[in-house]
N, C-alpha and C. Protein backbone atom coordinates (compact mmCIF):
# COMPACT_ATOMS: atom_id res chain seq x y z
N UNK A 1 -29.29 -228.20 -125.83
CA UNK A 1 -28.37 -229.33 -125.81
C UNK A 1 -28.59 -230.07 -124.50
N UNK A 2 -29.17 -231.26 -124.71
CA UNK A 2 -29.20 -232.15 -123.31
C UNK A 2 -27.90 -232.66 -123.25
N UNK A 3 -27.42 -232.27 -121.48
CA UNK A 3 -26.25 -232.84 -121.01
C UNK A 3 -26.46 -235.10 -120.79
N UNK A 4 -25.25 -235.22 -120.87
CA UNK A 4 -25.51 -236.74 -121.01
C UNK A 4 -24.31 -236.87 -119.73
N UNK A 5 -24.30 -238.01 -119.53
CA UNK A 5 -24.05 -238.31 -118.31
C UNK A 5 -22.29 -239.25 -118.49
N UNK A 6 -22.46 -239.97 -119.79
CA UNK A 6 -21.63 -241.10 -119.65
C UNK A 6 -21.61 -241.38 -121.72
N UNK A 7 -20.20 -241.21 -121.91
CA UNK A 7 -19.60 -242.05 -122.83
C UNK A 7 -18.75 -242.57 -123.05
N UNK A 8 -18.80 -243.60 -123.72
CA UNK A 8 -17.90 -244.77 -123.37
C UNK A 8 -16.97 -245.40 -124.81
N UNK A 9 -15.64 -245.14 -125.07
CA UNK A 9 -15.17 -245.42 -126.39
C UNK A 9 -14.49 -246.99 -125.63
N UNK A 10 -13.29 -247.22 -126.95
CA UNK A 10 -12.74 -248.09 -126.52
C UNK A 10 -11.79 -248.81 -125.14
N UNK A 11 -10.90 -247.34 -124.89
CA UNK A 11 -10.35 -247.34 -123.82
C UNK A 11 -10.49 -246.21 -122.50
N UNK A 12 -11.97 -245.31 -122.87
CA UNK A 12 -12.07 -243.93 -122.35
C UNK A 12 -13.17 -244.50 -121.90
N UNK A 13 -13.26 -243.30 -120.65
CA UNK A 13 -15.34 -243.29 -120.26
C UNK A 13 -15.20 -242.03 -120.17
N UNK A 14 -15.82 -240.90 -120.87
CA UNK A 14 -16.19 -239.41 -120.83
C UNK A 14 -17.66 -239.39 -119.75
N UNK A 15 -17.58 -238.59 -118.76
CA UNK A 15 -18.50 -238.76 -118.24
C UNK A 15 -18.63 -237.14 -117.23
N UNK A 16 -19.68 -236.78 -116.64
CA UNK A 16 -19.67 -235.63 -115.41
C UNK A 16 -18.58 -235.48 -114.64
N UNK A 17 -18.59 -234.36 -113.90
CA UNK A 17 -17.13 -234.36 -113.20
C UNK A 17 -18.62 -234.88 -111.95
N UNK A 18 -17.39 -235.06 -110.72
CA UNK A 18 -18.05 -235.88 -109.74
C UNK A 18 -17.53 -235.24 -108.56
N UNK A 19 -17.91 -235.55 -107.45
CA UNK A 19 -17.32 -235.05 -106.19
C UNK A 19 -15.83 -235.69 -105.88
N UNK A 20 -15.68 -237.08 -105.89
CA UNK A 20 -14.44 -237.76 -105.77
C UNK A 20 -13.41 -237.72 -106.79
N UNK A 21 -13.92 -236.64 -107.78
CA UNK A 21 -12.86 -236.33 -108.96
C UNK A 21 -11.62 -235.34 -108.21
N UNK A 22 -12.48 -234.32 -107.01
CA UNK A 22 -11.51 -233.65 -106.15
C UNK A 22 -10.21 -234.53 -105.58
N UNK A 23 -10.50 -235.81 -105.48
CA UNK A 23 -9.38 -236.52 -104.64
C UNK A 23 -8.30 -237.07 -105.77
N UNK A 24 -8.57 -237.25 -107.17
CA UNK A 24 -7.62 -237.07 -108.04
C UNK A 24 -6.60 -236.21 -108.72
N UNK A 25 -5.70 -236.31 -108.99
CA UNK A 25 -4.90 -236.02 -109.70
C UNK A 25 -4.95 -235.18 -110.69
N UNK A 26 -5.47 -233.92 -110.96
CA UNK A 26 -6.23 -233.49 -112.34
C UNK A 26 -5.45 -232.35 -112.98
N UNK A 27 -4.29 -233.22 -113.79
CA UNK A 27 -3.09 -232.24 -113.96
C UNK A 27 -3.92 -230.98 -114.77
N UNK A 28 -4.57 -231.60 -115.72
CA UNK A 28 -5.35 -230.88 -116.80
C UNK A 28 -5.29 -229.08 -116.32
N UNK A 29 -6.01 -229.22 -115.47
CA UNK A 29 -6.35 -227.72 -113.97
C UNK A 29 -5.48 -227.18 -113.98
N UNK A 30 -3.20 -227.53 -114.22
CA UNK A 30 -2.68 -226.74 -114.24
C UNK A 30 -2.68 -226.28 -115.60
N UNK A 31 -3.33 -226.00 -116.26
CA UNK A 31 -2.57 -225.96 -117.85
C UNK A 31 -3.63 -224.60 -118.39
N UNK A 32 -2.48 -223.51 -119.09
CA UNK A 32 -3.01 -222.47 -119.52
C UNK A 32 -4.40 -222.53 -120.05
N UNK A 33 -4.31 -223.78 -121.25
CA UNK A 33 -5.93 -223.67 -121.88
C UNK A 33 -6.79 -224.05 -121.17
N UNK A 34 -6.57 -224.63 -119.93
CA UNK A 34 -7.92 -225.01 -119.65
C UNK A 34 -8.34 -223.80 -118.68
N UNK A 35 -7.72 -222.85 -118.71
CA UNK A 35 -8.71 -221.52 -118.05
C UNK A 35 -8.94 -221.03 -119.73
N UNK A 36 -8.31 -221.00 -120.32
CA UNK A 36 -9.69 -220.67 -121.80
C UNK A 36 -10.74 -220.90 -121.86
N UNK A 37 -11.06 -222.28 -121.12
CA UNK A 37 -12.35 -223.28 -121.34
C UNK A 37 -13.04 -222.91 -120.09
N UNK A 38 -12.54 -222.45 -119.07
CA UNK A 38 -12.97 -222.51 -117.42
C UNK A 38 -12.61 -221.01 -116.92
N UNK A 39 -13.39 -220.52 -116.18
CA UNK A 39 -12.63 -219.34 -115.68
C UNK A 39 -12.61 -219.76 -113.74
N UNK A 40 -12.55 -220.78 -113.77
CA UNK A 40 -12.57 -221.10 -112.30
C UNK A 40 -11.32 -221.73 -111.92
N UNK A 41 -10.63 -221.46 -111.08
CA UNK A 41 -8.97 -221.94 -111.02
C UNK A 41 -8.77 -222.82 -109.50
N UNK A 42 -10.22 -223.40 -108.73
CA UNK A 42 -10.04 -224.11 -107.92
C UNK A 42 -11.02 -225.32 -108.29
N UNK A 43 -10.66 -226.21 -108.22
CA UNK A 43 -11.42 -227.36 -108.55
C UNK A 43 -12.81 -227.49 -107.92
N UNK A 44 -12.75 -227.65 -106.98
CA UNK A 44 -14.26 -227.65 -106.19
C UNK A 44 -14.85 -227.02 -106.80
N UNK A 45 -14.68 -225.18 -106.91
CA UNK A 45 -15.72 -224.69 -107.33
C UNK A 45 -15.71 -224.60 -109.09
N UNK A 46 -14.96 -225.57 -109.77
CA UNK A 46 -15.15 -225.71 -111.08
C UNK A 46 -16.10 -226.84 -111.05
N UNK A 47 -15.98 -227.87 -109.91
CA UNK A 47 -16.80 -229.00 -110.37
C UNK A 47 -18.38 -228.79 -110.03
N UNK A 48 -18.35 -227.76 -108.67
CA UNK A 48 -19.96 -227.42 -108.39
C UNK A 48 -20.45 -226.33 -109.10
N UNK A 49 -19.70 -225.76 -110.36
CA UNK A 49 -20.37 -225.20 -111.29
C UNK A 49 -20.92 -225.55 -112.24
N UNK A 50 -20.02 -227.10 -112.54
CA UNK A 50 -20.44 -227.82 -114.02
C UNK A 50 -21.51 -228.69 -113.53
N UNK A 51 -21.66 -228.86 -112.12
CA UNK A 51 -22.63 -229.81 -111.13
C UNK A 51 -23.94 -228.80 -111.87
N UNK A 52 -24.00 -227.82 -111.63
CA UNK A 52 -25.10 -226.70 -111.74
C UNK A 52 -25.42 -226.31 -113.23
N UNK A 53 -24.56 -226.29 -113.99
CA UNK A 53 -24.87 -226.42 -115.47
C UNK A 53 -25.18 -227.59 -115.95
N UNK A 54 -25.47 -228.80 -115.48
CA UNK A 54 -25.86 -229.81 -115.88
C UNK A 54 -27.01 -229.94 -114.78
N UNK A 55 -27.31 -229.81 -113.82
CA UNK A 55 -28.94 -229.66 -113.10
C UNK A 55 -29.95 -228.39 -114.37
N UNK A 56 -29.47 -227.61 -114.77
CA UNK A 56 -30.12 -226.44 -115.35
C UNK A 56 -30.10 -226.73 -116.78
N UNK A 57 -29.19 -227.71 -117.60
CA UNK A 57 -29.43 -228.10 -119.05
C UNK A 57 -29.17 -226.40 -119.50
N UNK A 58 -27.98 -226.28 -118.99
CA UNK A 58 -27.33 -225.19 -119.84
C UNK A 58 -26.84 -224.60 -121.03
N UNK A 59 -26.95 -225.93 -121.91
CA UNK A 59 -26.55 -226.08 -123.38
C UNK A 59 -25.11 -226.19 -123.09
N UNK A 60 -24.25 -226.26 -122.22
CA UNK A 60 -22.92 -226.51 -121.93
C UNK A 60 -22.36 -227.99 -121.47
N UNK A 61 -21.30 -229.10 -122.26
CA UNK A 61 -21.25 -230.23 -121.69
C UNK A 61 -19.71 -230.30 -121.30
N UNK A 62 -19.42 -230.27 -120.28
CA UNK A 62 -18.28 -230.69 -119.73
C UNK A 62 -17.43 -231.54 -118.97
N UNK A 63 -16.92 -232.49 -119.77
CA UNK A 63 -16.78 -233.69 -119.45
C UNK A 63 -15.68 -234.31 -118.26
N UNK A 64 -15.36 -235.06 -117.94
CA UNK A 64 -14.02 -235.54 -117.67
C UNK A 64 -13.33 -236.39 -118.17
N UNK A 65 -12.35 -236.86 -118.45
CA UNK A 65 -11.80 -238.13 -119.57
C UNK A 65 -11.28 -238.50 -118.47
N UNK A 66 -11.63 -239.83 -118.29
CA UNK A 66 -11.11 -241.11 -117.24
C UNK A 66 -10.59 -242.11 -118.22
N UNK A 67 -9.32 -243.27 -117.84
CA UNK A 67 -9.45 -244.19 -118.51
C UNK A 67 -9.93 -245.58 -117.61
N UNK A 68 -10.91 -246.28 -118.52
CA UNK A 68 -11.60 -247.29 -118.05
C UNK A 68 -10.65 -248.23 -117.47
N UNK A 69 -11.34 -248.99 -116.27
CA UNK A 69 -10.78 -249.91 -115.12
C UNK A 69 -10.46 -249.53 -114.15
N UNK A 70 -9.29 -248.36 -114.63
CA UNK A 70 -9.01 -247.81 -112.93
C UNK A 70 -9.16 -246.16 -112.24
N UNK A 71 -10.08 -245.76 -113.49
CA UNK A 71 -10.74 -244.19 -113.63
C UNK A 71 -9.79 -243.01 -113.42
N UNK A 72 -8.60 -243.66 -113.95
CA UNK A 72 -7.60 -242.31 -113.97
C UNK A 72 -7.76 -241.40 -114.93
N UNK A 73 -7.14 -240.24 -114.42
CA UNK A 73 -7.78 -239.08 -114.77
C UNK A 73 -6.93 -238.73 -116.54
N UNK A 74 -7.31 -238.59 -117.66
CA UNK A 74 -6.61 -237.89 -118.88
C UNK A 74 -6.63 -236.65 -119.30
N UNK A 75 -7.56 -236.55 -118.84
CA UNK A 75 -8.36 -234.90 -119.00
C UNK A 75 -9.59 -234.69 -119.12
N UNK A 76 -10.01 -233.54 -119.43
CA UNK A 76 -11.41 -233.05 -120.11
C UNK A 76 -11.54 -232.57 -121.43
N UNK A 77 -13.31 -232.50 -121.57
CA UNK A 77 -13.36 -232.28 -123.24
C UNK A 77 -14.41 -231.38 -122.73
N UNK A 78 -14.69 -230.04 -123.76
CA UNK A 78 -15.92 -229.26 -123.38
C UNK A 78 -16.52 -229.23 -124.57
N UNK A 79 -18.01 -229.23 -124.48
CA UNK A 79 -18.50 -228.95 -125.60
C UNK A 79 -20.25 -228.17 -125.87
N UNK A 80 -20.10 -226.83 -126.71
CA UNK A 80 -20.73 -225.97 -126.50
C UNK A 80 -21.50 -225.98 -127.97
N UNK A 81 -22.68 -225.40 -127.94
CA UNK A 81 -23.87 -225.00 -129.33
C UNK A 81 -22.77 -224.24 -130.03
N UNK A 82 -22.44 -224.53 -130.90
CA UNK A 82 -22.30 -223.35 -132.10
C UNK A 82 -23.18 -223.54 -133.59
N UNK A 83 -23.77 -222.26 -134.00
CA UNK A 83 -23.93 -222.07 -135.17
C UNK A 83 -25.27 -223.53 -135.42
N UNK A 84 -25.04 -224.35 -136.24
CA UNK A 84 -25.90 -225.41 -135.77
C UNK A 84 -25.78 -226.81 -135.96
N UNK A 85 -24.46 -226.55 -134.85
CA UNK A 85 -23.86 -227.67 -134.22
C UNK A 85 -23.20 -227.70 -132.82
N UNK A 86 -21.99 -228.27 -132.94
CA UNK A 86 -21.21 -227.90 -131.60
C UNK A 86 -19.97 -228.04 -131.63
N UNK A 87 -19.39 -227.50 -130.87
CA UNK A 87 -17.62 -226.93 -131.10
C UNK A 87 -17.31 -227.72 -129.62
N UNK A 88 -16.47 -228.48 -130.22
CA UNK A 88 -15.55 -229.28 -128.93
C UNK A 88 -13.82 -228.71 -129.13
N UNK A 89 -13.90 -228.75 -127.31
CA UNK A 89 -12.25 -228.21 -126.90
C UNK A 89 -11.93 -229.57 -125.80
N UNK A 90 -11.29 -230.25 -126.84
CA UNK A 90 -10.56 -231.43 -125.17
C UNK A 90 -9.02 -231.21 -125.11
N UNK A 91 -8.59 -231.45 -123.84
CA UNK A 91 -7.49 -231.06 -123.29
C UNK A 91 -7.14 -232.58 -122.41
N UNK A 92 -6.11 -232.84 -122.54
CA UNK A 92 -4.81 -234.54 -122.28
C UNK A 92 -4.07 -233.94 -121.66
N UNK A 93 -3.82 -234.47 -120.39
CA UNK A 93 -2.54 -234.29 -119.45
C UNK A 93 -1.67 -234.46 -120.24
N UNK A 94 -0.83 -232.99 -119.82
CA UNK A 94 0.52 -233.21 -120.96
C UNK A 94 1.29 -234.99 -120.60
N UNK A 95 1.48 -235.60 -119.12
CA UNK A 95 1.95 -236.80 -119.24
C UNK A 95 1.47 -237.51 -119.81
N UNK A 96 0.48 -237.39 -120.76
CA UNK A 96 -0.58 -239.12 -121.30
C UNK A 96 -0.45 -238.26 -122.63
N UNK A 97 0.03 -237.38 -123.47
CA UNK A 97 -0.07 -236.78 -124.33
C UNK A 97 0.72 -238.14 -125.57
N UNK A 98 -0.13 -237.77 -126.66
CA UNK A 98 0.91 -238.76 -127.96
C UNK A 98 0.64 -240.17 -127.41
N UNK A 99 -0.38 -240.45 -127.02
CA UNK A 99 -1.14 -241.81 -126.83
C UNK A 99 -2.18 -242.09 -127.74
N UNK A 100 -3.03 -241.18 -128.12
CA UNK A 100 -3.88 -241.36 -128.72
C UNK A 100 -5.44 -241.44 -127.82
N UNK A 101 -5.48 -240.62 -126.85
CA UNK A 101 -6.18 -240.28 -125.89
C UNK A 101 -7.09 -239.49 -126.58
N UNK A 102 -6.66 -238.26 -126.72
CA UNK A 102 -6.95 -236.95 -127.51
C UNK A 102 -8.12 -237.36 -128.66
N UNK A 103 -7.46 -238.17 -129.70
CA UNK A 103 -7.97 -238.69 -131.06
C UNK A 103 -9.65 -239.69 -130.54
N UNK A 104 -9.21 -240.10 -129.42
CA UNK A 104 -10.70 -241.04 -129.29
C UNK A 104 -11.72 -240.30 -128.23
N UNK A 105 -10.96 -239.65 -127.63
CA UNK A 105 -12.06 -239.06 -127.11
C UNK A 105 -12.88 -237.83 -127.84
N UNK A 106 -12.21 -237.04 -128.88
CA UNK A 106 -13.03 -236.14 -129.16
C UNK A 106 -13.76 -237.03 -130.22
N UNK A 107 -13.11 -238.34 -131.15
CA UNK A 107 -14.21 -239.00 -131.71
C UNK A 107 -15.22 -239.39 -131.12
N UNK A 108 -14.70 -239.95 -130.00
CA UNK A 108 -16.34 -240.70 -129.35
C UNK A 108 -17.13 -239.28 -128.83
N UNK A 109 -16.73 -237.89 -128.77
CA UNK A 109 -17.73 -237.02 -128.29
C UNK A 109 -18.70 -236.84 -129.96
N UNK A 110 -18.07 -236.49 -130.86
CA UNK A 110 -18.54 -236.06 -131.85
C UNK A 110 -19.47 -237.33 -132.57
N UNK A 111 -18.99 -238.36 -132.39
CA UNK A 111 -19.65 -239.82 -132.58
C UNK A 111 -21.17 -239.73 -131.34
N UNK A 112 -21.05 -239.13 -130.44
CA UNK A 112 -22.42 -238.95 -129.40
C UNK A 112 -22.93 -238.15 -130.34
N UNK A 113 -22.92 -236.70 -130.49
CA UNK A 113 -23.85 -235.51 -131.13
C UNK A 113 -23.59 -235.94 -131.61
N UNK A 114 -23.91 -236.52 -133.49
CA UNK A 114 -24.21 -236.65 -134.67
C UNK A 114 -25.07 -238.32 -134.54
N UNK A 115 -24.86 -239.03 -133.80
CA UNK A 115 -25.62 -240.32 -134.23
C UNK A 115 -27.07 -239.85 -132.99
N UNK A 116 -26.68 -239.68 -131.79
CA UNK A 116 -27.51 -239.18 -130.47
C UNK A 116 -28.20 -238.33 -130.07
N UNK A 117 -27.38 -236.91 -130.83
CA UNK A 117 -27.77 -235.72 -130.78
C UNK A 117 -28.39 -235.17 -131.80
N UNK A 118 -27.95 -235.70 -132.87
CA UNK A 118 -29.12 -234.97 -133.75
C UNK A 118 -28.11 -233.78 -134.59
N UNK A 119 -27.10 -233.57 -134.09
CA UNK A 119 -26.47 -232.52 -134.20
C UNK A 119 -26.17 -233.09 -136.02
N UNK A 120 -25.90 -231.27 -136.29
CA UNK A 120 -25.58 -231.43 -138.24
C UNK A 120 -24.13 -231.01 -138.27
N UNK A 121 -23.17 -230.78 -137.38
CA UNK A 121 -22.07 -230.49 -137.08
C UNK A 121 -21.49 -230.33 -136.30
N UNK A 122 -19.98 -230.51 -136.44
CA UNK A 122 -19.02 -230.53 -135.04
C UNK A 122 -18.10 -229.27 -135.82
N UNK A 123 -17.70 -228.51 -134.67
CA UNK A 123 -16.89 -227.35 -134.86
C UNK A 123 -15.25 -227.83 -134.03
N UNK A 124 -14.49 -226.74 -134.42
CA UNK A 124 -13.17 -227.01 -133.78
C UNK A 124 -12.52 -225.87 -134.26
N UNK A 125 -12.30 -225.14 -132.84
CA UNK A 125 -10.76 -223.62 -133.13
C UNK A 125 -9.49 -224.17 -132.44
N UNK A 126 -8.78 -224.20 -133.13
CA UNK A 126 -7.31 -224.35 -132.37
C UNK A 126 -6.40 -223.24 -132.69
N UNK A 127 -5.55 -223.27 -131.73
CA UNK A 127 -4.61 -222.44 -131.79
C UNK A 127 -3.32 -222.91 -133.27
N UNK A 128 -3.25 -221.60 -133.79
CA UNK A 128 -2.23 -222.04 -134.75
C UNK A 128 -0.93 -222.60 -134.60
N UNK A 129 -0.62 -222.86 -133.10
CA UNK A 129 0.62 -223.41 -132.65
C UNK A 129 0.38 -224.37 -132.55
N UNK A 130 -0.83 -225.07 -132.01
CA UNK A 130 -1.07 -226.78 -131.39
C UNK A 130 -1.12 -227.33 -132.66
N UNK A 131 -0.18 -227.67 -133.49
CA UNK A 131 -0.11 -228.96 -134.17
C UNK A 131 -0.11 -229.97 -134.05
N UNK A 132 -0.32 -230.47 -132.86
CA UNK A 132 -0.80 -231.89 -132.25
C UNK A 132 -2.42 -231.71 -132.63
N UNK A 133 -3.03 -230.94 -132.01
CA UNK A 133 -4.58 -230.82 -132.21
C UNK A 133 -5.00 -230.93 -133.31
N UNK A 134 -4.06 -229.88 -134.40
CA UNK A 134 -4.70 -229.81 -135.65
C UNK A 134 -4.41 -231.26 -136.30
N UNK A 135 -3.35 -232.40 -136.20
CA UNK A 135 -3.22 -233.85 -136.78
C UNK A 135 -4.24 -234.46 -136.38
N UNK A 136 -4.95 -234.33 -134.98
CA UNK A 136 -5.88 -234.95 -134.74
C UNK A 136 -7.45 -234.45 -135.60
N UNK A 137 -7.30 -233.33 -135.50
CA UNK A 137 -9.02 -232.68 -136.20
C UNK A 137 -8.55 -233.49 -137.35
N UNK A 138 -7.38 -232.73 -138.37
CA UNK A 138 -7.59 -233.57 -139.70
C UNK A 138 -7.42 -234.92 -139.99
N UNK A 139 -7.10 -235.51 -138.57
CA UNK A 139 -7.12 -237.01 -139.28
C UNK A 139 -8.62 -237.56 -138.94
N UNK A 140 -9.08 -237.09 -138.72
CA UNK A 140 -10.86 -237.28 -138.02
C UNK A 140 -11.51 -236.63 -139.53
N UNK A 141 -10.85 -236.12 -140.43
CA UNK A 141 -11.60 -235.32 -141.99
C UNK A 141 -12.10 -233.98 -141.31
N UNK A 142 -11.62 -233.38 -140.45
CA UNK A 142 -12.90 -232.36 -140.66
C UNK A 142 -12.03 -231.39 -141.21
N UNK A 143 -12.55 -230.11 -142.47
CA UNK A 143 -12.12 -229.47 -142.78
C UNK A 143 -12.16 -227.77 -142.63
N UNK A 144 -10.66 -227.79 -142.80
CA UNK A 144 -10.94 -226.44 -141.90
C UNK A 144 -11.67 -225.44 -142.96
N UNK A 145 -12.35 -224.28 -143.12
CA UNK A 145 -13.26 -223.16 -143.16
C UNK A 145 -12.84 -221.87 -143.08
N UNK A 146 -12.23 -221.54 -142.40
CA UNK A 146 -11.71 -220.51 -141.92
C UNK A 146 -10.73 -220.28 -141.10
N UNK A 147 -9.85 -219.01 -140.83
CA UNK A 147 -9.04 -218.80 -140.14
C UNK A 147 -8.71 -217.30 -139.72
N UNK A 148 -7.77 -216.87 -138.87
CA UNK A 148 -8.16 -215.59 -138.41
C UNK A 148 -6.26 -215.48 -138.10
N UNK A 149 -5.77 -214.14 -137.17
CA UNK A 149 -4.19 -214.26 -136.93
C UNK A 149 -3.86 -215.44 -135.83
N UNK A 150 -4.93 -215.65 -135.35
CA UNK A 150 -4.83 -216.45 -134.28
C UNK A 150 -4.71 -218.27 -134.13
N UNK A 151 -5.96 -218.11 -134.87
CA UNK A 151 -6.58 -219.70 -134.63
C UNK A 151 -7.42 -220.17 -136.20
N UNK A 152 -7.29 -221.48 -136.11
CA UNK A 152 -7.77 -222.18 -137.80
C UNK A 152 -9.42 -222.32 -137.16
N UNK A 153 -10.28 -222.25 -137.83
CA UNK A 153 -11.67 -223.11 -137.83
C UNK A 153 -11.64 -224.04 -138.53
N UNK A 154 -12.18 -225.30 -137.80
CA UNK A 154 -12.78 -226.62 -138.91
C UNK A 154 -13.87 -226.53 -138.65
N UNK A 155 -14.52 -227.78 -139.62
CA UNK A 155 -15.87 -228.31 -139.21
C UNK A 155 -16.05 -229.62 -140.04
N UNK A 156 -17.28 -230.41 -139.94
CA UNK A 156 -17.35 -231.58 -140.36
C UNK A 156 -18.72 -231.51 -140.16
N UNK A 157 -20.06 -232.18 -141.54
CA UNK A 157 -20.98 -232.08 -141.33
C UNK A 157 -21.35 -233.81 -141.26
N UNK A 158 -22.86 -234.18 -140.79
CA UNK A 158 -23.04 -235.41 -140.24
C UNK A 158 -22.94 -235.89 -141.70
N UNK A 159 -23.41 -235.74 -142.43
CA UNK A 159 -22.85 -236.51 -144.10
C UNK A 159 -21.46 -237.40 -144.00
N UNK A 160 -20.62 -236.40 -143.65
CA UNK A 160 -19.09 -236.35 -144.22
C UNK A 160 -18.98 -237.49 -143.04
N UNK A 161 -19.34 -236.80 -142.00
CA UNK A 161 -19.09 -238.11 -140.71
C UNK A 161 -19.32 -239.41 -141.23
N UNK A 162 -20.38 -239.36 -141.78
CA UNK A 162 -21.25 -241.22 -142.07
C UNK A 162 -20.37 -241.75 -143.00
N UNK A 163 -19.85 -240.74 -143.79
CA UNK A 163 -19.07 -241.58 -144.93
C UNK A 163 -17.86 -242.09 -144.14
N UNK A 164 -17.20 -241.40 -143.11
CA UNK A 164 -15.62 -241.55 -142.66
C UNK A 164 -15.87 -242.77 -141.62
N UNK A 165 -17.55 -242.90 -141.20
CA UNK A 165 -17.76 -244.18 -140.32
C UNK A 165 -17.45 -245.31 -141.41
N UNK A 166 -18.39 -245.19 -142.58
CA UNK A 166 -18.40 -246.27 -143.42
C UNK A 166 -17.32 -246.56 -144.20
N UNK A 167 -16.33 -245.94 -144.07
CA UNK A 167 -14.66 -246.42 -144.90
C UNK A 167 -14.08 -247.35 -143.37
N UNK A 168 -13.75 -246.18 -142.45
CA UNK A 168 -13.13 -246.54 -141.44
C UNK A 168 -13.89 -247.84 -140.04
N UNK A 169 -14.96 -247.78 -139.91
CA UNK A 169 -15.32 -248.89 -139.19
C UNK A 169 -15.79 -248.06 -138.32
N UNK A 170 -16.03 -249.03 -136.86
CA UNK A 170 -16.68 -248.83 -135.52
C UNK A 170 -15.81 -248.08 -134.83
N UNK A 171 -15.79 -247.11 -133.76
CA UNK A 171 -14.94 -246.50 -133.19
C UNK A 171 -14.46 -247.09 -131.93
């Protein structure tokens, strides 16, 4: 998986974490799931790790969600090889939550791998409590697959994608 540098939806820029990301605000960092996604609990050395997994093309992409103009911070999105595709986990400052943050950024990630990447699928585990997450996977079509005591699996193959571009429009 080649790491990419910069994507850009309507009101988002998903892009590398950066050195001057330290001087922001990055509520995201307090929040249980994102040590699911991270096992690093100080910023610096979360950002000069993802610095180093993206020099090495780790098959690991970990983003930051800024919103465009004034690069404030929304959160992050991670996204890893599975199976043969890739499984995205993004996470919204609980204050920017129920904006519709969430919904465009994991489209515009999954909109990169399948038109860019080549990729034949996007994956997604959520927790069986986040019913915010799961309105967003299913309003994006992807269907869930499986499930366990814990957490639902979806997925969505690039087919199903092209059709939900061609009803719904440009993202």
């Amino acid at each position: 998986m080649e790491n990419t540098k910069l994507i850009i939806s309507r009101r988002l820029i998903i892009r590398k974490f950066e050195e001057d990301d330290l001087n922001k605000e990055m509520e995201f960092f307090k929040e249980p799931k994102f040590h699911y996604l991270s096992d690093k609990y100080k910023p610096k050395e979360f950002i000069e790790d993802i610095n180093l997994a993206y020099e090495n093309k780790s098959g690991i992409n970990f983003w930051h969600i800024v919103k465009q103009g004034i690069n404030e911070s929304i959160g992050c999105i991670k996204a890893v090889k599975h199976e043969d595709g890739v499984r995205i986990y993004p996470i919204i400052n609980k204050s920017l939550r129920n904006r519709g943050y969430g919904k465009e950024a994991f489209e515009a990630v999954m909109d990169y791998f399948f038109t860019l990447g080549g990729y034949k699928k996007v994956y997604a585990k959520l927790n069986k409590k986040n019913n915010a997450f799961k309105t967003i996977v299913e309003s994006l079509t992807l269907k869930k697959y499986d499930e366990d005591e814990r957490y639902f699996y979806y997925q969505i193959n690039n087919l199903d994608y092209m059709k939900f571009f061609a009803i719904f429009g440009e993202i």
